[in-house]
N, C-alpha and C. Protein backbone atom coordinates (compact mmCIF):
# COMPACT_ATOMS: atom_id res chain seq x y z
N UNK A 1 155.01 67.43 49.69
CA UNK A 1 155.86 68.03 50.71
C UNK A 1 155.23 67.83 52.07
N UNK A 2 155.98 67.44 53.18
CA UNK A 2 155.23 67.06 54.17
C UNK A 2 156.33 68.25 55.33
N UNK A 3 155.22 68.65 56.34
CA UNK A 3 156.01 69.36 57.67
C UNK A 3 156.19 68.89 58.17
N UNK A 4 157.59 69.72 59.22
CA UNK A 4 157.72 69.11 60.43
C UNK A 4 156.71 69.09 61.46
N UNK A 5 157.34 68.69 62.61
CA UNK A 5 156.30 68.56 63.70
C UNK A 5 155.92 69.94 64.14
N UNK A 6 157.16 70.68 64.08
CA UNK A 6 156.57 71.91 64.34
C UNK A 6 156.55 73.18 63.20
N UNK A 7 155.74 72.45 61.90
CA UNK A 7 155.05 73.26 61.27
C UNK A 7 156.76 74.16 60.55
N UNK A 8 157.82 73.94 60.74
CA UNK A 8 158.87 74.41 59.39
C UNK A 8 159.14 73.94 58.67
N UNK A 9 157.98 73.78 57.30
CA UNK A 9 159.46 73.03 56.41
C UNK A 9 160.28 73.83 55.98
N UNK A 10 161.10 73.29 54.73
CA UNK A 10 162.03 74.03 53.86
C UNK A 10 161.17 74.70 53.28
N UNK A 11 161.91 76.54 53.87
CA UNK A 11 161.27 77.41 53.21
C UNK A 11 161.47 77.80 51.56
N UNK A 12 160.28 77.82 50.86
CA UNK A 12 160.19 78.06 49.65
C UNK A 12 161.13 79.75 48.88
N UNK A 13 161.93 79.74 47.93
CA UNK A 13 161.78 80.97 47.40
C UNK A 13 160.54 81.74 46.55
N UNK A 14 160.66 82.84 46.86
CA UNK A 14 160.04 83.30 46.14
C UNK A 14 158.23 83.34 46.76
N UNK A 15 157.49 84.18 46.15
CA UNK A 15 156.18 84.33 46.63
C UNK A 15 155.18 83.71 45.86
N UNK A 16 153.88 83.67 46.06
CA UNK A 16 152.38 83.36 44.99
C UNK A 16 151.71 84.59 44.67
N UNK A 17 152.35 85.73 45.35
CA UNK A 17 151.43 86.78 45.28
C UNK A 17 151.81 87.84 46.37
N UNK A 18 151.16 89.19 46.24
CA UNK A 18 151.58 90.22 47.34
C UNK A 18 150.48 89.54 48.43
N UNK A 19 151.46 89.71 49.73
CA UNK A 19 150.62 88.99 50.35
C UNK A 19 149.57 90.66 50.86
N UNK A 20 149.21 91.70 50.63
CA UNK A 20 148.12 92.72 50.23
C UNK A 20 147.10 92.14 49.80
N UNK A 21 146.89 91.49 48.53
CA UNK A 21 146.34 91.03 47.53
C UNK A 21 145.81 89.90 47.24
N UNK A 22 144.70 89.71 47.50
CA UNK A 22 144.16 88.12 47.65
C UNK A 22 144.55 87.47 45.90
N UNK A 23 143.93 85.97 46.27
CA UNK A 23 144.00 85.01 45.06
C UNK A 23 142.82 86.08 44.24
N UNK A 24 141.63 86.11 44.74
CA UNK A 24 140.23 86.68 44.26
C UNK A 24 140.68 87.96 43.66
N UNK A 25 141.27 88.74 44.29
CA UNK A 25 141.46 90.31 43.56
C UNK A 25 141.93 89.73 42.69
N UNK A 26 143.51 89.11 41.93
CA UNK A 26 144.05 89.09 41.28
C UNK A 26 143.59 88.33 39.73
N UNK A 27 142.74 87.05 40.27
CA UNK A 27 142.06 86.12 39.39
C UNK A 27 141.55 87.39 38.69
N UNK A 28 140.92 88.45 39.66
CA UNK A 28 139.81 89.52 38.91
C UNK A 28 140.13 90.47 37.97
N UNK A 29 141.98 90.62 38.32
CA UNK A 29 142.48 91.72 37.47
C UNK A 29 142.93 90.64 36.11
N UNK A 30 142.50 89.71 36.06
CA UNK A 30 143.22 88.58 35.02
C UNK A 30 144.39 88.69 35.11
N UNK A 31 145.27 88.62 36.11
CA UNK A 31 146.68 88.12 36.20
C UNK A 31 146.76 86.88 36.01
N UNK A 32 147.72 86.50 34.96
CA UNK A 32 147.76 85.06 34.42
C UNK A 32 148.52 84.41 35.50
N UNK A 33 149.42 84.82 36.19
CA UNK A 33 150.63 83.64 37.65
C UNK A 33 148.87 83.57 38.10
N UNK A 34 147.74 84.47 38.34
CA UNK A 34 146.95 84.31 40.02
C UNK A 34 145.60 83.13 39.21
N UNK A 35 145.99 82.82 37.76
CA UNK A 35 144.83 82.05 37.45
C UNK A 35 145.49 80.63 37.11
N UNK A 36 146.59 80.41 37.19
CA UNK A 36 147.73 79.37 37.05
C UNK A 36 147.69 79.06 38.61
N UNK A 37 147.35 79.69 39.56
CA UNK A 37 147.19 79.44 40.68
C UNK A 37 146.05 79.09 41.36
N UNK A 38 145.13 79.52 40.42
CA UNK A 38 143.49 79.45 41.37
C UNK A 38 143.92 77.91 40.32
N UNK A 39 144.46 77.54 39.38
CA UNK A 39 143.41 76.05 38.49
C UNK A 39 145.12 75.36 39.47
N UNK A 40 145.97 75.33 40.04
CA UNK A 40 146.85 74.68 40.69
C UNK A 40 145.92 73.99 42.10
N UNK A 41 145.39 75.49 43.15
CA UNK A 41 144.74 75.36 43.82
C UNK A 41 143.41 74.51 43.85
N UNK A 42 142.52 74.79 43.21
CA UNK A 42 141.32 74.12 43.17
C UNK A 42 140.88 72.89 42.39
N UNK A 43 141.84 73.32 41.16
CA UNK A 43 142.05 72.22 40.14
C UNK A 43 141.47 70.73 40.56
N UNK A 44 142.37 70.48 41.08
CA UNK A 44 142.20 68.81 41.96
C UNK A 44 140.79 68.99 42.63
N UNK A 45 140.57 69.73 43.51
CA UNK A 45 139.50 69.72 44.32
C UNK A 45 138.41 69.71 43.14
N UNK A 46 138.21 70.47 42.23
CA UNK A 46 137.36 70.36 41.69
C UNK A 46 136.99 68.84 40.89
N UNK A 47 138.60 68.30 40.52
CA UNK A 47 138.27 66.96 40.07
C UNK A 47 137.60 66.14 40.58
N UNK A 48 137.95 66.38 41.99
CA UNK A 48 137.33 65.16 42.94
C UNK A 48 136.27 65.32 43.60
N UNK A 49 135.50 66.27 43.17
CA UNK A 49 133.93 66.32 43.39
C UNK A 49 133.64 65.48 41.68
N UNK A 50 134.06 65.91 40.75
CA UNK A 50 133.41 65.65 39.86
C UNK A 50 133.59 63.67 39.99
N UNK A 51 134.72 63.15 40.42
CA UNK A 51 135.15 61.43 40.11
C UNK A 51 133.91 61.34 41.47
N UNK A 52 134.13 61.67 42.53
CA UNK A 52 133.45 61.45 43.52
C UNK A 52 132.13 61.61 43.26
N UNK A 53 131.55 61.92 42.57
CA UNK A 53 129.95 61.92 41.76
C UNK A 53 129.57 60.88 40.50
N UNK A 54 130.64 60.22 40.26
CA UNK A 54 130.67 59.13 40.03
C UNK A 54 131.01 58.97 38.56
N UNK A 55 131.34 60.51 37.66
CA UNK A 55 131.34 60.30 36.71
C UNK A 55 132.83 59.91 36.06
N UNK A 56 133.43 59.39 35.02
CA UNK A 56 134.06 58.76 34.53
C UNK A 56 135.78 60.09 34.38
N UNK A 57 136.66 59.13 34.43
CA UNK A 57 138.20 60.30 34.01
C UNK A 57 138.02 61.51 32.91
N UNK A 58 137.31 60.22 31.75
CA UNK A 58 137.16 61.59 31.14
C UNK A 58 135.93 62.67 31.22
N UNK A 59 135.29 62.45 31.58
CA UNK A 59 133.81 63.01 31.96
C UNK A 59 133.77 64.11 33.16
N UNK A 60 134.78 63.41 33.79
CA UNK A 60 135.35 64.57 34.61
C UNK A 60 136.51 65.76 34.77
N UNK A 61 137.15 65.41 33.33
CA UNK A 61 138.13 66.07 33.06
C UNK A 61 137.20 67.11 32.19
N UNK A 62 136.33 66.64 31.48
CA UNK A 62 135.38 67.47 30.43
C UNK A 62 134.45 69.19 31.54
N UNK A 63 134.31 67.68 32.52
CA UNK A 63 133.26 69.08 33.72
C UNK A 63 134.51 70.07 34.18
N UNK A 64 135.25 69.51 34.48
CA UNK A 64 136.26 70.51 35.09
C UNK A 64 136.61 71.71 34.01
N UNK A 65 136.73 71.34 33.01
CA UNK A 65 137.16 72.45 31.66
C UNK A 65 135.78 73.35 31.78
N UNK A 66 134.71 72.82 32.00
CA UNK A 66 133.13 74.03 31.80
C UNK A 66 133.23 74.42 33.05
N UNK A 67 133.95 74.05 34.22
CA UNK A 67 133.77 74.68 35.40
C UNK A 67 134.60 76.53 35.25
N UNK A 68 135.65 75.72 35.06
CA UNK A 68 136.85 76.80 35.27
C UNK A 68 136.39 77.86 33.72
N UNK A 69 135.67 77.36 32.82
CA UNK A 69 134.81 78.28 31.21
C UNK A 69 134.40 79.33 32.68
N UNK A 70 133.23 78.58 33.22
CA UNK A 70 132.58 79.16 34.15
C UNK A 70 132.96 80.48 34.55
N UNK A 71 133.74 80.09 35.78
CA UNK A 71 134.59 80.89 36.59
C UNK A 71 135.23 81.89 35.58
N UNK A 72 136.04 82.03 34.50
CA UNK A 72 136.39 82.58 34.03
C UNK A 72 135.68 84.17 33.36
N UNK A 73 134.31 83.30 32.83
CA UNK A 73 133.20 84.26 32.60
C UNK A 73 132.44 85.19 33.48
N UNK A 74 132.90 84.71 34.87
CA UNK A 74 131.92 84.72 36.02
C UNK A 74 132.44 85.50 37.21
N UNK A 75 133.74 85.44 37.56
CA UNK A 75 134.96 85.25 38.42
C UNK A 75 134.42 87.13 39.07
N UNK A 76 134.42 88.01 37.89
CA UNK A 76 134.24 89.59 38.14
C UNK A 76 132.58 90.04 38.88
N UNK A 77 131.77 88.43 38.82
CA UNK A 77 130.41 89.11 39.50
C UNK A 77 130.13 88.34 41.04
N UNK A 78 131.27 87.67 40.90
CA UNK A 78 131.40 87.01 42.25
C UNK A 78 131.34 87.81 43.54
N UNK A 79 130.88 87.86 44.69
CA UNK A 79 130.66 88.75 45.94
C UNK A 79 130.15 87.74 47.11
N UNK A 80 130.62 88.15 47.80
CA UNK A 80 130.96 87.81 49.42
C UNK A 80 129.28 88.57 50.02
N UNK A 81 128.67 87.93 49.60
CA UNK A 81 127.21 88.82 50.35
C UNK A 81 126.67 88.44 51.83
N UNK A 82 127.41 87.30 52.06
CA UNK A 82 126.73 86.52 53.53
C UNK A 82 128.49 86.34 53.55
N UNK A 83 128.14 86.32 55.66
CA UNK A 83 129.43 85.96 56.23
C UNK A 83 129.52 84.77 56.02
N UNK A 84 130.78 84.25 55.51
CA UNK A 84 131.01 82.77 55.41
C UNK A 84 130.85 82.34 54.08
N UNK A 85 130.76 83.16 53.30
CA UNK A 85 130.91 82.78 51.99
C UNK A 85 132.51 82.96 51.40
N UNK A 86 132.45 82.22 50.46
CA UNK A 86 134.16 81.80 50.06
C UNK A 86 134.04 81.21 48.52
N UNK A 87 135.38 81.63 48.24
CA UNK A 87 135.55 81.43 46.94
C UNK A 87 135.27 79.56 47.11
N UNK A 88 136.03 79.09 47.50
CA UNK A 88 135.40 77.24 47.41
C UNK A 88 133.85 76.95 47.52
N UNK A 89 133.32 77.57 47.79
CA UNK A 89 131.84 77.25 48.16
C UNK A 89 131.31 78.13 46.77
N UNK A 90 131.50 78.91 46.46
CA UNK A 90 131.08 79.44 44.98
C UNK A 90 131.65 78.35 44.15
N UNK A 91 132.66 77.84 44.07
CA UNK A 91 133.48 76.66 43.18
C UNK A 91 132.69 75.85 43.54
N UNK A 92 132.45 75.14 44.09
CA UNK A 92 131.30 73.92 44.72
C UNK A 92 130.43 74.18 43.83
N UNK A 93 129.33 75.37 44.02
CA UNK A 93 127.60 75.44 43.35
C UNK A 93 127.81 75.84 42.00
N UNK A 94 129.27 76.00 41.52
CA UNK A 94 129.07 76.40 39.90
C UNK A 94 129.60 74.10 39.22
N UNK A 95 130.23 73.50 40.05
CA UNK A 95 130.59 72.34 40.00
C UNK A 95 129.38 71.53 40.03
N UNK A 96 128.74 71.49 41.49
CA UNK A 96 127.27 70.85 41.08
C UNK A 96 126.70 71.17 40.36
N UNK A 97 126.59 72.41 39.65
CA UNK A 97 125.06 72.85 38.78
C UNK A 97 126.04 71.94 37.28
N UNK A 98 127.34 71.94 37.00
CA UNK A 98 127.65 71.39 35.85
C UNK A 98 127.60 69.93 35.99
N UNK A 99 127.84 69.18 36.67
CA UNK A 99 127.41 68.00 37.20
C UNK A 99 126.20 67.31 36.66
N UNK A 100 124.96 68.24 37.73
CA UNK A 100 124.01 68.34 37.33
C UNK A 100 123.24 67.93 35.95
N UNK A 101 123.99 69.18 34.67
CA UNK A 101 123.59 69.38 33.90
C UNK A 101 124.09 68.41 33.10
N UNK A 102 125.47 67.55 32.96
CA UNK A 102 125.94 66.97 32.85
C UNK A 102 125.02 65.59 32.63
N UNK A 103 124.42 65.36 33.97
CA UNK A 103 124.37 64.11 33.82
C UNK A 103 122.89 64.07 33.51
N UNK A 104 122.35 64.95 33.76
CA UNK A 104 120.92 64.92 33.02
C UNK A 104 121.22 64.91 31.48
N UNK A 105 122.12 65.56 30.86
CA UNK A 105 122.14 65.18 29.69
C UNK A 105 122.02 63.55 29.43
N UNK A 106 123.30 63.02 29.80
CA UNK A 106 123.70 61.70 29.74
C UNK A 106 122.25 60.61 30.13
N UNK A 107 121.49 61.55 31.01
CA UNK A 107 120.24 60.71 31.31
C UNK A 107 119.51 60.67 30.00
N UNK A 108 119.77 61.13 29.07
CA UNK A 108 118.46 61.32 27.83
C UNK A 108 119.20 60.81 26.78
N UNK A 109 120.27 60.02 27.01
CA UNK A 109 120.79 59.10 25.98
C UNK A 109 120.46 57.86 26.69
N UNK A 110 120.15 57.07 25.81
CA UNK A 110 119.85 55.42 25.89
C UNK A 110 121.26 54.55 25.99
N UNK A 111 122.32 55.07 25.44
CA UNK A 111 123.29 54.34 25.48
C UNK A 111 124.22 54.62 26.88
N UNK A 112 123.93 55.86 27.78
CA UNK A 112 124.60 55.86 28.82
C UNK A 112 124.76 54.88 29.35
N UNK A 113 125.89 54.61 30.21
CA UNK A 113 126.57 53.65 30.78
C UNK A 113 125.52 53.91 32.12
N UNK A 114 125.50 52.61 33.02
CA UNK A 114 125.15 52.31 34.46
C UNK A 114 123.28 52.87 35.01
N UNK A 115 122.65 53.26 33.56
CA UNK A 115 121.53 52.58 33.90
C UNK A 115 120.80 53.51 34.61
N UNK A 116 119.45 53.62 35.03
CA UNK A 116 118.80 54.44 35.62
C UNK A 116 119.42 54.86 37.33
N UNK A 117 119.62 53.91 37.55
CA UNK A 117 120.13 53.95 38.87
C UNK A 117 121.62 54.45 39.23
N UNK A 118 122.37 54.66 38.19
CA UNK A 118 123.82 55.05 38.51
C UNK A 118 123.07 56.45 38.00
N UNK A 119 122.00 57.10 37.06
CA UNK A 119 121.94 57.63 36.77
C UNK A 119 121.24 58.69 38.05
N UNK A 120 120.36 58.09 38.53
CA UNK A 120 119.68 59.10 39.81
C UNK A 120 120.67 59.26 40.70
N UNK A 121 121.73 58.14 40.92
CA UNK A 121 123.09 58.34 42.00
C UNK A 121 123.65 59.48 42.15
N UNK A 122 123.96 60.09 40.57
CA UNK A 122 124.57 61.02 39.77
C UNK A 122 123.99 62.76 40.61
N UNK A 123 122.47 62.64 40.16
CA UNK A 123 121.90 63.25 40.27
C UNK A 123 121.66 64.14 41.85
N UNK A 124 121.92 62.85 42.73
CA UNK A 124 121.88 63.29 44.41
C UNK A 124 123.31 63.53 44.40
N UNK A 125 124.42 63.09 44.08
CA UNK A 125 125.22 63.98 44.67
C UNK A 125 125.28 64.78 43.80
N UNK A 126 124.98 65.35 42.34
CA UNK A 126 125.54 66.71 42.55
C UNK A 126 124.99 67.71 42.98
N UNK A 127 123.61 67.09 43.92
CA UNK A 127 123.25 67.89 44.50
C UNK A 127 122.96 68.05 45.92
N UNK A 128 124.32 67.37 46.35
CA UNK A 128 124.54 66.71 48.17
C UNK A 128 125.28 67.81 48.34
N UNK A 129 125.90 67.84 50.11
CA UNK A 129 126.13 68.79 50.46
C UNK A 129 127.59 68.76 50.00
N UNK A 130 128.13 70.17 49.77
CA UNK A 130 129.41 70.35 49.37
C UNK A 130 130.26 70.49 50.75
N UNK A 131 129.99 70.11 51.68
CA UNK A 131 130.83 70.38 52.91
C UNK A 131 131.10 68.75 53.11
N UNK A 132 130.15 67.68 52.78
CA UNK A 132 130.02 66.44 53.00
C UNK A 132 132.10 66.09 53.97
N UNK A 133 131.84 64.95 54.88
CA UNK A 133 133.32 64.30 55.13
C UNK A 133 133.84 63.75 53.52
N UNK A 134 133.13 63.31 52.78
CA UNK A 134 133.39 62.45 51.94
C UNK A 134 134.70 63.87 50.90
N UNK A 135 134.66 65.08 51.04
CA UNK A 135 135.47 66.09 50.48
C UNK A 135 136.78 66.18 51.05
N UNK A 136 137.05 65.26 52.28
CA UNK A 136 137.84 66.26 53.23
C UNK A 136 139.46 66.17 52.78
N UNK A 137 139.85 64.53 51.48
CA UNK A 137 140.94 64.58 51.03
C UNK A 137 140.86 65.34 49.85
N UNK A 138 140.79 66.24 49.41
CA UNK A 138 140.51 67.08 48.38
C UNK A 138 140.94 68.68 49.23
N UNK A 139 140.27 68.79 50.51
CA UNK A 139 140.36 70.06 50.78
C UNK A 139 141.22 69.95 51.83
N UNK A 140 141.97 68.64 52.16
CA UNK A 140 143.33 68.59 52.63
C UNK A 140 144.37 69.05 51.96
N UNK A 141 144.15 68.77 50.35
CA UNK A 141 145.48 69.00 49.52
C UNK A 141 145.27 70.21 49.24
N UNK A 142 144.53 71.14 48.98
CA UNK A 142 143.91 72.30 49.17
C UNK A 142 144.98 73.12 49.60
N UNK A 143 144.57 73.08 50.70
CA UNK A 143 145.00 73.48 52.53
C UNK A 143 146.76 73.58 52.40
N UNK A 144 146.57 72.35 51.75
CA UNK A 144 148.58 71.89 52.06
C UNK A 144 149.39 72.92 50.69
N UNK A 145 148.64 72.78 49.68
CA UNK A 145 149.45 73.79 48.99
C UNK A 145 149.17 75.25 49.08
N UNK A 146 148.13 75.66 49.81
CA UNK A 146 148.29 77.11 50.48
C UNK A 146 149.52 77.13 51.17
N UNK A 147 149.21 76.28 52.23
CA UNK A 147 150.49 76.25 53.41
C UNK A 147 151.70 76.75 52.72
N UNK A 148 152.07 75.42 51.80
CA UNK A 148 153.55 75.82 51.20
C UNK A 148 153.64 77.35 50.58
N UNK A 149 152.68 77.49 50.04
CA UNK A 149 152.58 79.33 49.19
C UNK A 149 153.07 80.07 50.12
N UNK A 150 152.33 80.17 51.22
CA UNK A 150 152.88 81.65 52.05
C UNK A 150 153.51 81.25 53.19
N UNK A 151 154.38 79.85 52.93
CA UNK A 151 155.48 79.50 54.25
C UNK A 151 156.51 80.87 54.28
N UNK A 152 156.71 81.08 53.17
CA UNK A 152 158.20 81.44 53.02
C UNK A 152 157.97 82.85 53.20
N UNK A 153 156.65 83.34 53.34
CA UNK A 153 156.36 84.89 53.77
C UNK A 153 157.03 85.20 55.38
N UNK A 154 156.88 84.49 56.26
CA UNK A 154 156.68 84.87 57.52
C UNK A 154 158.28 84.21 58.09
N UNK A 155 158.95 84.56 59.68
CA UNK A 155 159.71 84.05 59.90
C UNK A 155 159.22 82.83 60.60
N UNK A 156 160.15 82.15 61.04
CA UNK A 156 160.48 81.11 62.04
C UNK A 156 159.48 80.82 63.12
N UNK A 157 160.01 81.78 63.69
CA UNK A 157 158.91 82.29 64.74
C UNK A 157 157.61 82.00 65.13
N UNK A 158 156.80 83.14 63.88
CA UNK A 158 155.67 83.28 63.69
C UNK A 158 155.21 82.25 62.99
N UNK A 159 155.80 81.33 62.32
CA UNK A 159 155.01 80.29 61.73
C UNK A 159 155.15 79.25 62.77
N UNK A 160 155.83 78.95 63.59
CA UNK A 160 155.63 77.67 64.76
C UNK A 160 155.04 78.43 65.49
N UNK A 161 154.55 79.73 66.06
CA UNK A 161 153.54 79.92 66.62
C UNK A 161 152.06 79.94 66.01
N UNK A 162 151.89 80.02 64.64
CA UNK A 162 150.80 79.92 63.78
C UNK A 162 150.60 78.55 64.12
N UNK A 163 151.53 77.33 63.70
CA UNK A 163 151.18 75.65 63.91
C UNK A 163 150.97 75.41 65.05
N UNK A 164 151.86 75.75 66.19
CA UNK A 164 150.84 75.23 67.30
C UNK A 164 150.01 75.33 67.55
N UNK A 165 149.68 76.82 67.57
CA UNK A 165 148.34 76.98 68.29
C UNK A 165 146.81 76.70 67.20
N UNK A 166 147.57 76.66 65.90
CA UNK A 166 146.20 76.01 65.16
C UNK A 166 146.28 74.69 65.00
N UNK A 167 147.19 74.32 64.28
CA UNK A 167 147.15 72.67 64.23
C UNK A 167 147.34 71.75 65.47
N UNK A 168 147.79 72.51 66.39
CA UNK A 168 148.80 71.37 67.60
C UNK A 168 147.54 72.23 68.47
N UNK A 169 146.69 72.44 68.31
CA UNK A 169 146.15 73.36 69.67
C UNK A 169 146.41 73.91 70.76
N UNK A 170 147.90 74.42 70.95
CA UNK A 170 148.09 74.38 72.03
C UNK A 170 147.77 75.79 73.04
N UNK A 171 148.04 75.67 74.26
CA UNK A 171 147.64 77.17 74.86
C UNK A 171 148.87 78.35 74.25
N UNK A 172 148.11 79.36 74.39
CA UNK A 172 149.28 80.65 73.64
C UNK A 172 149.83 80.71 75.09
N UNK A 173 149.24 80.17 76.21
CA UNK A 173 150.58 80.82 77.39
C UNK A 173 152.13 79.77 77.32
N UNK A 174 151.34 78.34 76.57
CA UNK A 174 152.63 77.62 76.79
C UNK A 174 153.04 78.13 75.57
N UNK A 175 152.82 78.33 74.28
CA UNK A 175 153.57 78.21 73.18
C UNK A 175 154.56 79.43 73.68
N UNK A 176 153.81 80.78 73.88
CA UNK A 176 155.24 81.99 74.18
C UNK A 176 156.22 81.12 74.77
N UNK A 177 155.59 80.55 76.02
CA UNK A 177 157.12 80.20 77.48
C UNK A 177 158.02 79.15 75.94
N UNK A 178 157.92 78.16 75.41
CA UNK A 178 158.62 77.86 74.29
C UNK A 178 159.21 78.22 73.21
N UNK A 179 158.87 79.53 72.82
CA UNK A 179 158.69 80.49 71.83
C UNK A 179 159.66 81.94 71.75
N UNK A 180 159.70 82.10 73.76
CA UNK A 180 160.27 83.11 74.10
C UNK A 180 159.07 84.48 73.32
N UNK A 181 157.61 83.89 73.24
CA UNK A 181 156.90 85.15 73.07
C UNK A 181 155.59 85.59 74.02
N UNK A 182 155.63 86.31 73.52
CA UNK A 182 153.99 86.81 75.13
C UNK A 182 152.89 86.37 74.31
N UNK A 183 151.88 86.04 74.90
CA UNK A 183 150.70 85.37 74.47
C UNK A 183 149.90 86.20 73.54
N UNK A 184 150.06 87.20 73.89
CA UNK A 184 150.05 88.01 72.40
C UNK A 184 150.29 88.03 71.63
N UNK A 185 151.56 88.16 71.53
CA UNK A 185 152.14 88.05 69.93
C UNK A 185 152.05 86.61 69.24
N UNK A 186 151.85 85.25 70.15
CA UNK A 186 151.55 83.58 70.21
C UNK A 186 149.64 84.39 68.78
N UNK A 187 149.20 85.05 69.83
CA UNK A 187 147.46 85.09 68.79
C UNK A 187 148.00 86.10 67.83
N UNK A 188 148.40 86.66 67.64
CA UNK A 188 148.68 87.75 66.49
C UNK A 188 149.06 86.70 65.34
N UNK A 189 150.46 86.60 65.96
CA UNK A 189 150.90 85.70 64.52
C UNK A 189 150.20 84.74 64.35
N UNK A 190 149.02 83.90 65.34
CA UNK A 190 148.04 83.32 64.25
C UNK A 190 147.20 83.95 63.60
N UNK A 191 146.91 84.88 63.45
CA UNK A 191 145.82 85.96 63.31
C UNK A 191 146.41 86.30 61.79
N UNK A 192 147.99 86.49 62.06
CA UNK A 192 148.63 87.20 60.80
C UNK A 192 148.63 85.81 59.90
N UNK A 193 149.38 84.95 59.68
CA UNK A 193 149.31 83.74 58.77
C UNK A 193 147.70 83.50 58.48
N UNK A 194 146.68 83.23 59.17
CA UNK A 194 145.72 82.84 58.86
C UNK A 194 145.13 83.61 58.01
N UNK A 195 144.79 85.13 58.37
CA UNK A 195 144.54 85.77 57.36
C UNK A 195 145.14 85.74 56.05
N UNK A 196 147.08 85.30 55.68
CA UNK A 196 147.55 85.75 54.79
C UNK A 196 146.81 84.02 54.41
N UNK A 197 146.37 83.04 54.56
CA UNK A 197 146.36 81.89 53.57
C UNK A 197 144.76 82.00 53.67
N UNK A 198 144.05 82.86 54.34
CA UNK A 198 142.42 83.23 53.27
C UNK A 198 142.61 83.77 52.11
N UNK A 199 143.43 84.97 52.18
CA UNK A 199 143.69 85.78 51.25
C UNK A 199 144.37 84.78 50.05
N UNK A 200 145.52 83.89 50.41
CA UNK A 200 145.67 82.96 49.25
C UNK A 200 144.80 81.47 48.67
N UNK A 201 143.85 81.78 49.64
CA UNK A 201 142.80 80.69 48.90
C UNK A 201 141.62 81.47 48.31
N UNK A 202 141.71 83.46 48.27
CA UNK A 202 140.58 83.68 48.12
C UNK A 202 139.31 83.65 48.72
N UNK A 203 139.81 83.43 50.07
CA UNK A 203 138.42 83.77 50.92
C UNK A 203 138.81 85.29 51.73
N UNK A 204 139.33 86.35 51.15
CA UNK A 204 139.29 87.46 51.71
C UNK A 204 139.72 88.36 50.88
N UNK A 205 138.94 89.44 50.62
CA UNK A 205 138.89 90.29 49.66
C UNK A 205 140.82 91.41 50.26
């Protein structure tokens, strides 16, 4: 699904969730729609750390299944202890450490494919930085199916004032004079959308 220029597409029915209620609370209460949603959401992203580390379709379909074991087991001791911590960046260090473990296995078979050297390859990224550029089409598609989740929360309005002034950068004095809103309400309603798509990626309790 692609937007317009100014950030409306066709609004979706229906919701992903109270927008009250993050992805994280809900994953926590085991609501099955909010864990059909975290493996919708991250799903991919997680694949493409694992192909992007070089290991094979199926090898990476295998890590992704012990990731999300992981998370599942794990999901209720999870905590926000430093500012700037986020559910993707916990998904990241439970991804490298399986990676990791992964391919050190594969290192202690003789028959692994690609040799000492695909094998140490292995080894640095899964333990390179998880912010790397090399992520950024992964946490584009990310991004884009949040977007669509909580389009259909907000009006008209407030969501072309959310896109300009975040995606289109523009000043909140011009977006109101276009908008017919005061530069206030131009930062609020980014303030309001942004918060509601932390809350649906799980970066806000």
């Amino acid at each position: 699904m692609s937007f317009n220029h100014d950030g409306s597409p066709p609004a979706r029915s229906g919701t992903s969730g109270s927008a009250s209620s993050s992805l994280l609370e809900r994953v926590k209460r085991r609501e099955p729609a909010a864990w059909v949603r975290l493996l919708d959401l991250y799903g991919p992203l997680v694949y493409s750390w694992c192909r992007r580390s070089g290991l094979r379709r199926e090898d990476a379909a295998d890590v992704l299944q012990e990731v999300f074991r992981t998370v599942a087991e794990a999901i209720g001791q999870f905590h926000r202890d430093r500012a700037g911590d986020t559910l993707r960046g916990w998904l990241r260090i439970i991804t490298r450490n399986k990676i990791r473990d992964f391919v050190r296995v594969e290192g202690r078979q003789p028959q692994a494919g690609g040799g000492s050297d695909a094998y140490q390859r292995l080894v640095e990224i899964a333990e390179g930085d998880p912010d790397s550029e090399s992520d950024a089409n992964g946490l584009t598609e990310t991004f884009r199916k949040a977007l669509e989740a909580v389009r259909s929360e907000f009006e008209t309005p407030t969501w072309q004032a959310f896109w300009l002034a975040t995606v289109e950068q523009r000043p909140a004095a011009e977006i109101g004079q276009s908008l017919a809103m005061s530069p206030g309400a131009v930062r609020q309603a980014k303030y309001r959308v942004l918060l509601r798509l932390r809350r649906e990626l799980g970066d806000v309790d």
